[in-house]
N, C-alpha and C. Protein backbone atom coordinates (compact mmCIF):
# COMPACT_ATOMS: atom_id res chain seq x y z
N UNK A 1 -14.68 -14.33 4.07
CA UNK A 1 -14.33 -13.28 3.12
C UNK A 1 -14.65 -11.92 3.72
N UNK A 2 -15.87 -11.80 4.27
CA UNK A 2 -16.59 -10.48 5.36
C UNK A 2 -15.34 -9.94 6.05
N UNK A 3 -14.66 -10.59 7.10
CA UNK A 3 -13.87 -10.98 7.57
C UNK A 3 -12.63 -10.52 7.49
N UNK A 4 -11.99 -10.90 6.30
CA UNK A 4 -10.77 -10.77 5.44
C UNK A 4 -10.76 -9.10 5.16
N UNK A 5 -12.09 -8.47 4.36
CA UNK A 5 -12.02 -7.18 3.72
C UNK A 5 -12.03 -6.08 4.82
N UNK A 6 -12.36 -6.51 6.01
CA UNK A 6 -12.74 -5.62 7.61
C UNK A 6 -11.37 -6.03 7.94
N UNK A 7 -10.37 -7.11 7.62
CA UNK A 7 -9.07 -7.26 8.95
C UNK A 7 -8.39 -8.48 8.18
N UNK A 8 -7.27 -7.60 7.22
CA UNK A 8 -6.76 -9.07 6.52
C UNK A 8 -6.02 -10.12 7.54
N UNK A 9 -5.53 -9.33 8.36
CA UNK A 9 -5.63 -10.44 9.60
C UNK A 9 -6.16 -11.55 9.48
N UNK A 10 -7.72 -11.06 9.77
CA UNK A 10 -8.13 -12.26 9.52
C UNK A 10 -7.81 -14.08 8.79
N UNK A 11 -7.41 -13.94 7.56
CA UNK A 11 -6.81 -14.80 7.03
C UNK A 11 -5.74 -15.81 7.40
N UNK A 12 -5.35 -15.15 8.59
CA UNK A 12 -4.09 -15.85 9.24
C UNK A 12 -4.95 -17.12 9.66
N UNK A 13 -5.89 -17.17 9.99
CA UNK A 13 -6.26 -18.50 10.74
C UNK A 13 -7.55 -19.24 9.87
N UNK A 14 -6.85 -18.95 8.58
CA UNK A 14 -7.69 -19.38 7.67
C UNK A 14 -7.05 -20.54 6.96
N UNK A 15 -7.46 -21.89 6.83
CA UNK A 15 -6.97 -23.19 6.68
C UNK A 15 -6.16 -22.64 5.44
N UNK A 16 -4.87 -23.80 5.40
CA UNK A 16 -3.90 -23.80 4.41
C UNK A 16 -4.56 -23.78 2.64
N UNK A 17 -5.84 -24.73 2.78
CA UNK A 17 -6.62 -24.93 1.78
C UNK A 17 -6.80 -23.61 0.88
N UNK A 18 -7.98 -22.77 2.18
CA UNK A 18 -8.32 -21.18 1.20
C UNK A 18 -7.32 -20.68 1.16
N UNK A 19 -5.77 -20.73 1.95
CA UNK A 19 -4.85 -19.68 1.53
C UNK A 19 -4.05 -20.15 0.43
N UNK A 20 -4.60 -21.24 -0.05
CA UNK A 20 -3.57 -21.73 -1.14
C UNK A 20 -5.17 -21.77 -2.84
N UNK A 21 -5.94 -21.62 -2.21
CA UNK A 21 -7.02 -21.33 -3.43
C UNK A 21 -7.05 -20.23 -4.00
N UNK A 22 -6.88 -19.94 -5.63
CA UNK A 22 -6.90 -19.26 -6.32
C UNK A 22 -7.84 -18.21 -6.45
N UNK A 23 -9.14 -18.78 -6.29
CA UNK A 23 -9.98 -17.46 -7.18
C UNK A 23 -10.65 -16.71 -5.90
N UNK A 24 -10.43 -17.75 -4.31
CA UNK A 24 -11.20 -17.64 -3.08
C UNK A 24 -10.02 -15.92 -2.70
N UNK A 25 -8.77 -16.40 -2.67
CA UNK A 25 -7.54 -15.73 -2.15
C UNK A 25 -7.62 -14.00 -3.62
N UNK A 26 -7.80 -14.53 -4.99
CA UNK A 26 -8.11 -13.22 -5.69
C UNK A 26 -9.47 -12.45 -4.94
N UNK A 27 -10.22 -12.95 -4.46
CA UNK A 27 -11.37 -12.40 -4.61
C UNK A 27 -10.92 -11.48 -3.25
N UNK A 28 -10.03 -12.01 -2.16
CA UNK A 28 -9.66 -11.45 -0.90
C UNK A 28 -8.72 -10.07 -1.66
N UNK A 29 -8.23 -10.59 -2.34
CA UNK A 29 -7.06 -9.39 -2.80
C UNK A 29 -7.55 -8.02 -3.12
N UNK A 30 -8.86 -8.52 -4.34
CA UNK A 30 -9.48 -7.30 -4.44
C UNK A 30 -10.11 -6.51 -3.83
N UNK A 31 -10.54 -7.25 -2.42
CA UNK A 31 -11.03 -5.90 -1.58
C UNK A 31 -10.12 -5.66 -0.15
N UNK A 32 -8.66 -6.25 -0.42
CA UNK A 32 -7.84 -5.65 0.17
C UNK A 32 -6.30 -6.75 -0.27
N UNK A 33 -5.44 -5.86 -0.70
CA UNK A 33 -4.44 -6.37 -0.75
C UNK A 33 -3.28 -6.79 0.06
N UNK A 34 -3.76 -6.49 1.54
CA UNK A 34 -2.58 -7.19 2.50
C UNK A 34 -2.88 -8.17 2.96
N UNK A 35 -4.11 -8.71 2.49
CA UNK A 35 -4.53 -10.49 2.36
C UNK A 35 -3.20 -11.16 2.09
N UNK A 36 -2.40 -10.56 0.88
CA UNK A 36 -1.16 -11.25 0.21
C UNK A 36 -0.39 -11.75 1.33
N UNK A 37 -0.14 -11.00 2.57
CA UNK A 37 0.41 -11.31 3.77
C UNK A 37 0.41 -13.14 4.07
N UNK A 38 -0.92 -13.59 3.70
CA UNK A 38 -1.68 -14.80 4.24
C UNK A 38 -1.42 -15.80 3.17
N UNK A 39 -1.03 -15.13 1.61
CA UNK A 39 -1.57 -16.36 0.93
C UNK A 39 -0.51 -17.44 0.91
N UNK A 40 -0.74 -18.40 0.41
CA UNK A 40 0.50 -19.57 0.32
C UNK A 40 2.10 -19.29 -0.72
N UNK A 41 2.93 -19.95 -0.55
CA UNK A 41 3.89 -19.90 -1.07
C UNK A 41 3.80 -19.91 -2.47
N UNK A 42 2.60 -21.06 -2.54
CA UNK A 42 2.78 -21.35 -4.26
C UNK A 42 1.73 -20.60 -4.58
N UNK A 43 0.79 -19.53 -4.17
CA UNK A 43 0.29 -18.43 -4.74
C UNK A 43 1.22 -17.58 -4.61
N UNK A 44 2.33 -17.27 -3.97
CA UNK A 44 3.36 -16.33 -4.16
C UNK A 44 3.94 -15.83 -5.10
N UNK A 45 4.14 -17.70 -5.74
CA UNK A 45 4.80 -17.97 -6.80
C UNK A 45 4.20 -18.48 -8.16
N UNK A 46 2.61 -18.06 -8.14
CA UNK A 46 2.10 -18.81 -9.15
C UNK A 46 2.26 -17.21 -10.13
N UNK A 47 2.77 -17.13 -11.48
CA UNK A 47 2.63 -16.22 -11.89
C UNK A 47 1.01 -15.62 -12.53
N UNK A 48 0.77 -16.43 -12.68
CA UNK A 48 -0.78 -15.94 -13.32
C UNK A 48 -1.64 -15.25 -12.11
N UNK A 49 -1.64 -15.98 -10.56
CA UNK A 49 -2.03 -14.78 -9.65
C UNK A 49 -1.13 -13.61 -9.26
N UNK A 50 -0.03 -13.77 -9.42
CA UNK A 50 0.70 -12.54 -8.89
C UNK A 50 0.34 -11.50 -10.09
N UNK A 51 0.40 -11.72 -11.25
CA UNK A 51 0.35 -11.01 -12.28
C UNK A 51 -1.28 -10.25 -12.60
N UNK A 52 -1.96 -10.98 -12.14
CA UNK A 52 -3.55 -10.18 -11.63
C UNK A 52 -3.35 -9.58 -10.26
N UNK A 53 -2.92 -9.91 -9.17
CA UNK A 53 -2.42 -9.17 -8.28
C UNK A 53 -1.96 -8.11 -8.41
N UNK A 54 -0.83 -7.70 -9.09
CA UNK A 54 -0.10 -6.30 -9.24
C UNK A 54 -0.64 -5.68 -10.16
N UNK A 55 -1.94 -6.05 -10.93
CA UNK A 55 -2.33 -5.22 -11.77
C UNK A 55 -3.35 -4.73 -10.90
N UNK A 56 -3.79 -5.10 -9.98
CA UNK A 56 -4.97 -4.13 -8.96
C UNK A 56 -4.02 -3.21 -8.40
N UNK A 57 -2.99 -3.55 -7.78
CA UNK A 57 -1.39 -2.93 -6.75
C UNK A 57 -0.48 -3.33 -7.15
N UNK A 58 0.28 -2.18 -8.03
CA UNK A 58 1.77 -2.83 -8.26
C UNK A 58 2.38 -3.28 -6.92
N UNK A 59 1.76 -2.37 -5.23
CA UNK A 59 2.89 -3.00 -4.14
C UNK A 59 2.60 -4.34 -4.00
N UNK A 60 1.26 -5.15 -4.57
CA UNK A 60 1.66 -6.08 -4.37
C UNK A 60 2.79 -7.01 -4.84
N UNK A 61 4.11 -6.58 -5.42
CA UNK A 61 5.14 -7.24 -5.72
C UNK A 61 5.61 -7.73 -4.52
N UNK A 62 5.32 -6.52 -3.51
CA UNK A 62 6.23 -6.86 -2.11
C UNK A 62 5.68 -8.46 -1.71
N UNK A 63 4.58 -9.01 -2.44
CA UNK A 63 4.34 -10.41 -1.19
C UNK A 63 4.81 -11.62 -2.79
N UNK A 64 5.05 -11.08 -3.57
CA UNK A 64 5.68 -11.88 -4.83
C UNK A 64 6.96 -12.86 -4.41
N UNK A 65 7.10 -13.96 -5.05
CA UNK A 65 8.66 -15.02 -4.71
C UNK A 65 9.71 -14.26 -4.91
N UNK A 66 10.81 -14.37 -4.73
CA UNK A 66 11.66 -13.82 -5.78
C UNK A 66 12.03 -14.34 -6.76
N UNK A 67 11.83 -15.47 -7.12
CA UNK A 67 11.57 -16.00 -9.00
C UNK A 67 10.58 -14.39 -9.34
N UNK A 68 9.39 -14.57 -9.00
CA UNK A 68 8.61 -13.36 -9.58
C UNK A 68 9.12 -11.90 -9.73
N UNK A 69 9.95 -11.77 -8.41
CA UNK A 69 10.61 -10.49 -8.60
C UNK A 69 11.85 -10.52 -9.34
N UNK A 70 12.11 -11.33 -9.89
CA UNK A 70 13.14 -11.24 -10.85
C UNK A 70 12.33 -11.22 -12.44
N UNK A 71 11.16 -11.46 -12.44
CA UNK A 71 10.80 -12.08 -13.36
C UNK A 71 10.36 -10.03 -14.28
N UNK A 72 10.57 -10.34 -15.34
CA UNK A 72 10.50 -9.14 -16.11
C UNK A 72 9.32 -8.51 -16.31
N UNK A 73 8.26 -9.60 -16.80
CA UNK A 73 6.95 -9.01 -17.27
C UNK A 73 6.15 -8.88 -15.78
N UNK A 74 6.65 -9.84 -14.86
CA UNK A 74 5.30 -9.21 -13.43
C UNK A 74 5.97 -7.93 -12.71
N UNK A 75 7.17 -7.85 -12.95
CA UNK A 75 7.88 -6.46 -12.49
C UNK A 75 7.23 -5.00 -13.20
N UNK A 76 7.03 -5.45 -14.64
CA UNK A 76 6.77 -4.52 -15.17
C UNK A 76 5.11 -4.14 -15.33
N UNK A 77 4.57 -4.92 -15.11
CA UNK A 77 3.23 -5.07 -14.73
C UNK A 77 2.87 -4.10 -13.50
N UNK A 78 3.63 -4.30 -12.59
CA UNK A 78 3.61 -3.95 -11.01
C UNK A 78 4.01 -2.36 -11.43
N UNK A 79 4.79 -1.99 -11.69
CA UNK A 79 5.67 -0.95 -12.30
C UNK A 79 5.06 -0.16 -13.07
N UNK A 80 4.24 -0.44 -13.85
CA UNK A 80 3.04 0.23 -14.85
C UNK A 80 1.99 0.52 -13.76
N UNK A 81 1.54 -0.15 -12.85
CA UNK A 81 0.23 0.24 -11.83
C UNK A 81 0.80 1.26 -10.92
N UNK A 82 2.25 1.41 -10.37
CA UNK A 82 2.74 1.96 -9.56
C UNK A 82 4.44 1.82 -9.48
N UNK A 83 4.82 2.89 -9.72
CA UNK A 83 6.39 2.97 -10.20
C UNK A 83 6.71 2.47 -8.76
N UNK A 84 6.29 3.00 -7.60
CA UNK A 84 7.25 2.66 -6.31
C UNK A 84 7.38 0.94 -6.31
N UNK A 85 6.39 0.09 -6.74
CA UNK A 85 6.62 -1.02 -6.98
C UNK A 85 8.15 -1.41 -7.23
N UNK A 86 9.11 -1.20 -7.94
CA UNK A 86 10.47 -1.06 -8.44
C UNK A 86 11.47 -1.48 -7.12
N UNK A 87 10.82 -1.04 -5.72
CA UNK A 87 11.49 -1.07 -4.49
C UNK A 87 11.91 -2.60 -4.73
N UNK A 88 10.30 -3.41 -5.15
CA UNK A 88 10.52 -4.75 -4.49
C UNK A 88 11.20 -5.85 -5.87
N UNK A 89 11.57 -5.21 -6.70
CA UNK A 89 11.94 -5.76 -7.92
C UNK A 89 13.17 -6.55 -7.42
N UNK A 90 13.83 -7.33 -8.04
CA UNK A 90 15.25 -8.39 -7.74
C UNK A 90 15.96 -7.29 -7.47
N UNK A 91 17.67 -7.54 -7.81
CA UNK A 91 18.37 -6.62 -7.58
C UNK A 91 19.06 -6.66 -9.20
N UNK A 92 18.87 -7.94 -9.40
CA UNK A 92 19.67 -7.86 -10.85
C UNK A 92 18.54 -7.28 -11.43
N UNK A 93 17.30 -7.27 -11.69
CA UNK A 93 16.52 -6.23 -12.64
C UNK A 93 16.88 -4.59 -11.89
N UNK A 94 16.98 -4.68 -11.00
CA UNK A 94 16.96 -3.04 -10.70
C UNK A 94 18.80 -2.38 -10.87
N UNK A 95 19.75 -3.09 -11.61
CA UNK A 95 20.99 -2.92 -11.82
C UNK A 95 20.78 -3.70 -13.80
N UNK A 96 19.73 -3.89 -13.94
CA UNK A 96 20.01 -3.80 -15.46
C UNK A 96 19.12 -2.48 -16.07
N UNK A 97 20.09 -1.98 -16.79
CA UNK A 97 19.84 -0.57 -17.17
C UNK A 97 19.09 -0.36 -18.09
N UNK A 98 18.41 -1.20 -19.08
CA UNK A 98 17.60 -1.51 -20.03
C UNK A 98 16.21 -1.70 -19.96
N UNK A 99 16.03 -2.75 -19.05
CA UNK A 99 14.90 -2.50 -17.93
C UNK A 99 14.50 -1.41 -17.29
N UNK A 100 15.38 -1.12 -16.42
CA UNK A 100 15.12 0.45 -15.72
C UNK A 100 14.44 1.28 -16.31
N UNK A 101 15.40 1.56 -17.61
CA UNK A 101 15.07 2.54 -18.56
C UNK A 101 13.63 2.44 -19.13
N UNK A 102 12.94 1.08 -19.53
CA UNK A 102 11.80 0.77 -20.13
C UNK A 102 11.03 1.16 -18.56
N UNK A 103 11.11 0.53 -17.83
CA UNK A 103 10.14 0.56 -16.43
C UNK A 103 9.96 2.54 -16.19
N UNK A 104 10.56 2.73 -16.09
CA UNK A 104 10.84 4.36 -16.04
C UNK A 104 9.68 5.17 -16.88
N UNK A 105 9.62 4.78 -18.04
CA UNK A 105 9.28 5.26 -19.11
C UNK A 105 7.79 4.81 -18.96
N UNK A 106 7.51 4.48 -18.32
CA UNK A 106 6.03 3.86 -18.80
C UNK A 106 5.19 5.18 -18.31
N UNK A 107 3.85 4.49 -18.56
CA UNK A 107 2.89 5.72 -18.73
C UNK A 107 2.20 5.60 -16.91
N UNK A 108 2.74 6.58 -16.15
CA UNK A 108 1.99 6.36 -14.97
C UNK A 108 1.05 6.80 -14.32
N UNK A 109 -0.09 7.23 -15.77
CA UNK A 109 -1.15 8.58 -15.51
C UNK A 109 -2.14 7.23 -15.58
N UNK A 110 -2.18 5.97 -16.05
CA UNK A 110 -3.65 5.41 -15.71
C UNK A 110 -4.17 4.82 -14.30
């Protein structure tokens, strides 16, 4: 973990196990988020970590599935922490205008 927060690098040669463990891989996130680089597919895609993920960094959408980046509420999650987040959104959320409009609107002073 020492390791990880000095050089998310690090993680690369970190067994499939911790990069696919939940609370080991959050705990990496929070003291640096390009850990996400490392974690497994199905933390990519698990919504309950991505969705604590982008609430520390909306950029962490960029290491999200694209199920997730299509997905409305972790977009907008990501989007509320940091509008540039929006880059990594699907394409069909970023061409539905309803969305946009709500994502837009949010409050981006906290």
């Amino acid at each position: 973990m020492e390791a990880a927060t000095e050089d998310s690098g690090a993680l690369e040669y970190a067994s499939e196990e911790l990069r696919n463990n939940k609370e080991f891989m959050m705990a990496a996130v929070e003291q640096n988020n390009f850990v996400l680089d490392y974690a497994s597919e199905e933390l990519k895609n698990n919504k309950e970590f991505m969705m604590a993920a982008v609430a520390l960094d909306g950029m962490a959408l960029k290491h999200a599935s694209e199920e997730l980046r299509n997905d409305k509420e972790v977009v907008m999650e990501a989007a509320t922490e940091d509008y540039r987040a929006l880059e990594y959104a699907s394409e069909e959320l970023r061409n539905d205008k309803e969305f946009m409009m709500a994502a837009v609107a949010q409050d981006y002073t906290r």
